[in-house]
Protein backbone atom coordinates (compact mmCIF):
# COMPACT_ATOMS: atom_id res chain seq x y z
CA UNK A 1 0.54 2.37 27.58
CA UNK A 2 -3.01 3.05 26.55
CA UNK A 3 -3.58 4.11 22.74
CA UNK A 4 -4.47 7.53 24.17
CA UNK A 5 -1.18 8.27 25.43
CA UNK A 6 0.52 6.37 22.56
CA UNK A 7 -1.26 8.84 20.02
CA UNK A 8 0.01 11.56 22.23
CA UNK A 9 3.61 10.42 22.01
CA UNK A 10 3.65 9.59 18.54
CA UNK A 11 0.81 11.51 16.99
CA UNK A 12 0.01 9.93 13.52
CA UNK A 13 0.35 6.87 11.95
CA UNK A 14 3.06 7.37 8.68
CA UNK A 15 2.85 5.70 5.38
CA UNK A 16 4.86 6.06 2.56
CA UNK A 17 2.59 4.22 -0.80
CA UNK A 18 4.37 3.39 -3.51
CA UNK A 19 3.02 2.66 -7.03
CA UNK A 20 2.36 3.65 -10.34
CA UNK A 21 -0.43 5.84 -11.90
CA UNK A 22 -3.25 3.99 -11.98
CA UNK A 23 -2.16 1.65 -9.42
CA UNK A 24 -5.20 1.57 -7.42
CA UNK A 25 -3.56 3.63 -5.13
CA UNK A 26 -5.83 6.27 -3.96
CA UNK A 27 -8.97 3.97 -4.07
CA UNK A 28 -7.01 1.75 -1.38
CA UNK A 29 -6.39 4.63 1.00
CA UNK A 30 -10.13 5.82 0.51
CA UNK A 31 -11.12 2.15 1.74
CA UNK A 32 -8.48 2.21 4.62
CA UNK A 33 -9.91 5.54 5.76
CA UNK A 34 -13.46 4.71 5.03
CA UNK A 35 -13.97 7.61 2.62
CA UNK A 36 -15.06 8.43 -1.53
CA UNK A 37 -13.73 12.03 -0.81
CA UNK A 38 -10.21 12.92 -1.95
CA UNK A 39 -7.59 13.24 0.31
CA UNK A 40 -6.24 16.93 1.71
CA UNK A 41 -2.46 17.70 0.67
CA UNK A 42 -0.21 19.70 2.81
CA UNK A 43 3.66 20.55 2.40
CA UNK A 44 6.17 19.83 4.74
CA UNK A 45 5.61 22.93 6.68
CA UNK A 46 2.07 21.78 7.02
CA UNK A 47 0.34 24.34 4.84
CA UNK A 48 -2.63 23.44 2.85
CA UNK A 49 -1.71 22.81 -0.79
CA UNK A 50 -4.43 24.18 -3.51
CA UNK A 51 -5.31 21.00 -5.74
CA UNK A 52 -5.64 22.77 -9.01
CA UNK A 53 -1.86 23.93 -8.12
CA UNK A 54 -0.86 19.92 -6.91
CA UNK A 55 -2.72 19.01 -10.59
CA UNK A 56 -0.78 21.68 -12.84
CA UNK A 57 3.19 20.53 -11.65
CA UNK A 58 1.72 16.90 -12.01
CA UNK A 59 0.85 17.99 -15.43
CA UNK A 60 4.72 19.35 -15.97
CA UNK A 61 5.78 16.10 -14.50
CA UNK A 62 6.60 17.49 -10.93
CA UNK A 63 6.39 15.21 -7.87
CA UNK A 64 6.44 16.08 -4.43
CA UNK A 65 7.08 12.80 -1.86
CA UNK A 66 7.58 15.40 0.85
CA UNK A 67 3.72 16.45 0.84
CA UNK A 68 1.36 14.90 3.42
CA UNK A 69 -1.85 13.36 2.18
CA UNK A 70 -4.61 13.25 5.06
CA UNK A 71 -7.96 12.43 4.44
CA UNK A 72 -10.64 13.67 6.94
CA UNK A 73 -12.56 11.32 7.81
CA UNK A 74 -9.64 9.25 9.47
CA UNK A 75 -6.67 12.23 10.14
CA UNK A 76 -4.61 9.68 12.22
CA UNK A 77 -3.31 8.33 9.32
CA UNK A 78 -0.37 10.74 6.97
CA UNK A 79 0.08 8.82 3.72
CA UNK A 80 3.00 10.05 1.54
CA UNK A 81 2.97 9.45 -2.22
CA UNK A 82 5.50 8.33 -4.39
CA UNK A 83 4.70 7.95 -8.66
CA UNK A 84 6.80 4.98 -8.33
CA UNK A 85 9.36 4.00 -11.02
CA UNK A 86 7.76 3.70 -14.13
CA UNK A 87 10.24 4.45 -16.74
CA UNK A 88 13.21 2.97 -14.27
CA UNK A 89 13.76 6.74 -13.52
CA UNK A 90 16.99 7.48 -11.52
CA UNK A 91 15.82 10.57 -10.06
CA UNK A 92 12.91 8.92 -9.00
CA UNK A 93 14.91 6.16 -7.07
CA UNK A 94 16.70 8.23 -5.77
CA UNK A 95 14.34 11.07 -4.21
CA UNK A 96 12.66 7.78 -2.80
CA UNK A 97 15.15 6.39 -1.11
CA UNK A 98 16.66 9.47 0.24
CA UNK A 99 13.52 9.84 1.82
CA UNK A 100 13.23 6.67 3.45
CA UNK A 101 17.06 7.38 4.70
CA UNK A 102 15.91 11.06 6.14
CA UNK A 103 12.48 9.21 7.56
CA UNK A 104 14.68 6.66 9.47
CA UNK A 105 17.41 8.98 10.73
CA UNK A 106 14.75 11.42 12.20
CA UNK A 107 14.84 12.06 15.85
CA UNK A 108 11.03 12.18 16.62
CA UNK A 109 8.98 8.63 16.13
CA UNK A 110 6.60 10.62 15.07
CA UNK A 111 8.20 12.25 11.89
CA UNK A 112 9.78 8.40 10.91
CA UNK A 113 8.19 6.33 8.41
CA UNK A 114 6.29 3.11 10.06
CA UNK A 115 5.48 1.17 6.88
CA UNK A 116 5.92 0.84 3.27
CA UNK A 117 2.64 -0.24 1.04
CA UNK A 118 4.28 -0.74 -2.65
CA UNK A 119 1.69 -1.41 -5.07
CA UNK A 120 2.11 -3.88 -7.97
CA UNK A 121 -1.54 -3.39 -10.67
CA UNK A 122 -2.36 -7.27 -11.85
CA UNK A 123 -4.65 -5.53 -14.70
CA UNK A 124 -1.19 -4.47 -17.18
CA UNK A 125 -0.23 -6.77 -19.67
CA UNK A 126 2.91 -7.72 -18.10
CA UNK A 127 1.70 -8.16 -14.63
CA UNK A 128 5.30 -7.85 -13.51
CA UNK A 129 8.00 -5.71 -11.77
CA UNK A 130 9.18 -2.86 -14.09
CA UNK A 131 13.10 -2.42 -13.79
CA UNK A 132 12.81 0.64 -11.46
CA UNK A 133 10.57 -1.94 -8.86
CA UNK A 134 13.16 -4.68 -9.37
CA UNK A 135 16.21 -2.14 -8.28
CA UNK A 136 14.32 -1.31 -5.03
CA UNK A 137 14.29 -4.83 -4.16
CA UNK A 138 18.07 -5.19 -4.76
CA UNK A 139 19.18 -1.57 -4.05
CA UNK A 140 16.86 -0.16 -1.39
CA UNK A 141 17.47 -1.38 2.31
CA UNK A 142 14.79 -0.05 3.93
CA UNK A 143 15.84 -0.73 8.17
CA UNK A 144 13.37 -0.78 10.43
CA UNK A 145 10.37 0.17 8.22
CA UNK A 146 8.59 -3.21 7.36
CA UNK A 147 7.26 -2.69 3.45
CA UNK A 148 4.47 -4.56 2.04
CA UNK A 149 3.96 -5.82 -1.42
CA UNK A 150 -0.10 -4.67 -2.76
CA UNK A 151 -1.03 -6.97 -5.80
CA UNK A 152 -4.07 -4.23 -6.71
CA UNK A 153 -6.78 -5.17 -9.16
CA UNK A 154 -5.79 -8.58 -8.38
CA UNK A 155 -9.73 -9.46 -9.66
CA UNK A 156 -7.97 -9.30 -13.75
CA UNK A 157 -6.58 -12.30 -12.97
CA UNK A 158 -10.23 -13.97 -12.26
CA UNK A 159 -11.31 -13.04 -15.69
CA UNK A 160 -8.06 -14.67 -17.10
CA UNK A 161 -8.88 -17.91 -15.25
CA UNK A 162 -12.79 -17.55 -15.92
CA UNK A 163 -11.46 -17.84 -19.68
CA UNK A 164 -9.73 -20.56 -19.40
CA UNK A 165 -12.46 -22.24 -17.35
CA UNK A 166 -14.58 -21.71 -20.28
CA UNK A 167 -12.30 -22.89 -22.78
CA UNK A 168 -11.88 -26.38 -21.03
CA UNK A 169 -15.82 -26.55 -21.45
CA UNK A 170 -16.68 -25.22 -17.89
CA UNK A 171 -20.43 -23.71 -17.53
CA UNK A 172 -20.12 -20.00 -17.42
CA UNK A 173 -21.46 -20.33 -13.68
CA UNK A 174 -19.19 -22.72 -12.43
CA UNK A 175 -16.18 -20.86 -14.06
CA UNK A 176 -17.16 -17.61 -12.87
CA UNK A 177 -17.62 -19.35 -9.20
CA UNK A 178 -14.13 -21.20 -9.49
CA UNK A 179 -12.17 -18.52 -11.17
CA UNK A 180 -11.29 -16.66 -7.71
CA UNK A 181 -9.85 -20.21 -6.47
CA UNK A 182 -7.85 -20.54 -8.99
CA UNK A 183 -6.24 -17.04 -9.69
CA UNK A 184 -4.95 -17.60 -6.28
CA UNK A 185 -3.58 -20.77 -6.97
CA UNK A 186 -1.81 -19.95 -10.20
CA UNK A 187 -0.98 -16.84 -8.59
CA UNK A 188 1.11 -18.70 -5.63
CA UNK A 189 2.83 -20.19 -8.11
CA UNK A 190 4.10 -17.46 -10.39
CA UNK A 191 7.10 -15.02 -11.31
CA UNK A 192 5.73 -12.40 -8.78
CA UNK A 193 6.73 -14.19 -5.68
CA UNK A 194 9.65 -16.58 -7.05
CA UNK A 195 10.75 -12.60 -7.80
CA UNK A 196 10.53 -11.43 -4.39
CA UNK A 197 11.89 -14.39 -2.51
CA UNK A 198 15.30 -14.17 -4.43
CA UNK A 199 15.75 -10.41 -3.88
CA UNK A 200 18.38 -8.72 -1.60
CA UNK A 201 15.49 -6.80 0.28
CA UNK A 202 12.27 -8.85 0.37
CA UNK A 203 9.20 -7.36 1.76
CA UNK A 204 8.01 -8.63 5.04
CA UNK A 205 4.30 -10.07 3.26
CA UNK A 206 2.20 -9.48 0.28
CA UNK A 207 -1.13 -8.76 -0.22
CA UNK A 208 -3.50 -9.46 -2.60
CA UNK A 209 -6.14 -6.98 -3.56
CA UNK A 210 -9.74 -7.27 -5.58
CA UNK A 211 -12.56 -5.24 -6.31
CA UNK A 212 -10.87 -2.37 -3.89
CA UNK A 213 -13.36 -0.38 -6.26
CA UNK A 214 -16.68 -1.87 -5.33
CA UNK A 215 -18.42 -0.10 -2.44
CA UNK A 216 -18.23 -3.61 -0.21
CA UNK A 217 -14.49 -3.81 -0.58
CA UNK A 218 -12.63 -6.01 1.71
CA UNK A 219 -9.72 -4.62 3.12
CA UNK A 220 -9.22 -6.25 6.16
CA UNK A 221 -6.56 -8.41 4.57
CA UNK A 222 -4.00 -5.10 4.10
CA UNK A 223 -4.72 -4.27 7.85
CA UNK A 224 -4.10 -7.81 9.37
CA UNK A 225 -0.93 -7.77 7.67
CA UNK A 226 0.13 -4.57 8.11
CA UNK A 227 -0.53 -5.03 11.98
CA UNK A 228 1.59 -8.25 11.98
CA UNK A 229 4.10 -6.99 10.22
CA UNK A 230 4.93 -4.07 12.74
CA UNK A 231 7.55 -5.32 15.34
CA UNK A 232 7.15 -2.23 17.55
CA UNK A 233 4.42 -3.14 20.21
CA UNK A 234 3.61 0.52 20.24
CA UNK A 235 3.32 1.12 16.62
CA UNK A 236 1.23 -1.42 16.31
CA UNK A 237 -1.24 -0.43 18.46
CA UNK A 238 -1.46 2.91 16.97
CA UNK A 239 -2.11 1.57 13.84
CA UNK A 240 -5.03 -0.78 15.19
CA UNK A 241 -6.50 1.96 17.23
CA UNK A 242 -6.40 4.19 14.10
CA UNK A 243 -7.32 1.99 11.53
CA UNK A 244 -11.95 1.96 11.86
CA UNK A 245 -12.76 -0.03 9.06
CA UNK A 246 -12.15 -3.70 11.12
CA UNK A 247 -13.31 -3.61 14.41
CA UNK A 248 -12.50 -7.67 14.32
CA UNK A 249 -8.76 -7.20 14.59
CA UNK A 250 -9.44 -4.30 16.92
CA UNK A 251 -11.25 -6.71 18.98
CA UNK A 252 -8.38 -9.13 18.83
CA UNK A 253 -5.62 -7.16 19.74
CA UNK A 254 -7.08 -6.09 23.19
CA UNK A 255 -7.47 -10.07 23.96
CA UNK A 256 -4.22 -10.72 22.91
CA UNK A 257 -2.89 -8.04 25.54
């Protein structure tokens, strides 16, 4: 089936993000979509929701996973948003994962959730999984839908190595040059994935993420992985086909078939 007739039978590409505020999340979805503007938000019943209404109930703490984000400049992709679990909220745990339930019971392919981006910021202090994050691991079986762990900001962890560099009595240009190296190396090594290998529900992959704020952000990384991690032939090709930012794995994928 061509990607024509695929986007006919499925219509958009579905992705529920995960995170918390000031994850990096938005900034992602602007690179994935190839955009700086913000993203449109519509309710379930596909109505366009005023942002200065969508900013006063996030004010009062309100949170709507329901709501559709779409950004124009690439409308085959629906990203759903979820504050994440912060605090270890129950309510917010559980709104989540009823979702994902309703998602993967749904008749229509279109209306299910294909993937799962869950976004982990390497620029807090703790540069861990909060207690909420650790009970979706454990307590969340999410099927079908393949969900993939986001290290954002992952470039803090170059200026923690670029210190130490300096403090072993590297020159400041050879630590700066190294430091990338070796945040990834110390990285491989560290609580984040010894955490996720252990857990009941491990994500299919991880990602890491740098400088998703720079204008020449790379995130061809995200949709390689994203791609492989789709087992539906189908699915994947409507995510290839709608992704425009990597015309490489575009390229690719027609070979391939």
């Amino acid at each position: 089936m061509d990607s024509s007739k695929i986007r006919e039978k499925i219509g958009r590409f579905r992705i529920l993000v995960i995170g918390r505020a000031n994850a990096g999340k938005t900034t992602i979805l602007q690179r994935i979509c190839n955009t700086q503007d913000k993203p449109k938000i519509y309710d379930s019943a596909g109505e366009e929701i005023d942002l200065t209404v969508l900013t006063a109930s996030k004010e009062r703490g309100e949170h709507e996973i329901e709501n559709e984000m779409v950004f124009e400049s690439n409308p085959g992709f629906v990203f759903h948003d979820s504050r994440g679990f912060e605090a270890g909220g129950k309510d917010e745990f559980d709104k989540v994962k009823a979702f994902i339930t309703d998602r993967l019971t749904q008749a229509k392919i279109a209306k299910r959730l294909h993937v799962i981006w869950f976004c982990i910021p390497m620029d807090e202090a703790c540069r861990s999984f909060t207690a909420g994050e650790e009970k979706f691991f454990t307590e969340c079986d999410t099927a079908s839908i393949p969900v993939i762990v986001l290290f954002t900001k992952f470039d803090a962890l170059y200026g923690v190595e670029f210190r130490k560099l300096m403090n072993t009595g590297t020159s400041r240009k050879d630590a700066k040059q190294q430091a990338p190296k070796c945040a990834e190396e110390t990285f491989a090594l560290g609580p984040q994935l010894r955490f996720l290998q252990g857990v009941r529900w491990p994500p299919k992959c991880h990602v890491c993420l740098p400088n998703m704020n720079k204008d020449d952000a790379d995130c061809s990384a995200l949709i390689k992985q994203t791609a492989a991690a789709l087992d539906d032939e189908a699915l994947e090709q409507l995510f290839v086909s709608t992704q425009q930012t990597n015309l490489e794995i575009c390229m690719k994928y027609a070979i391939q078939r």
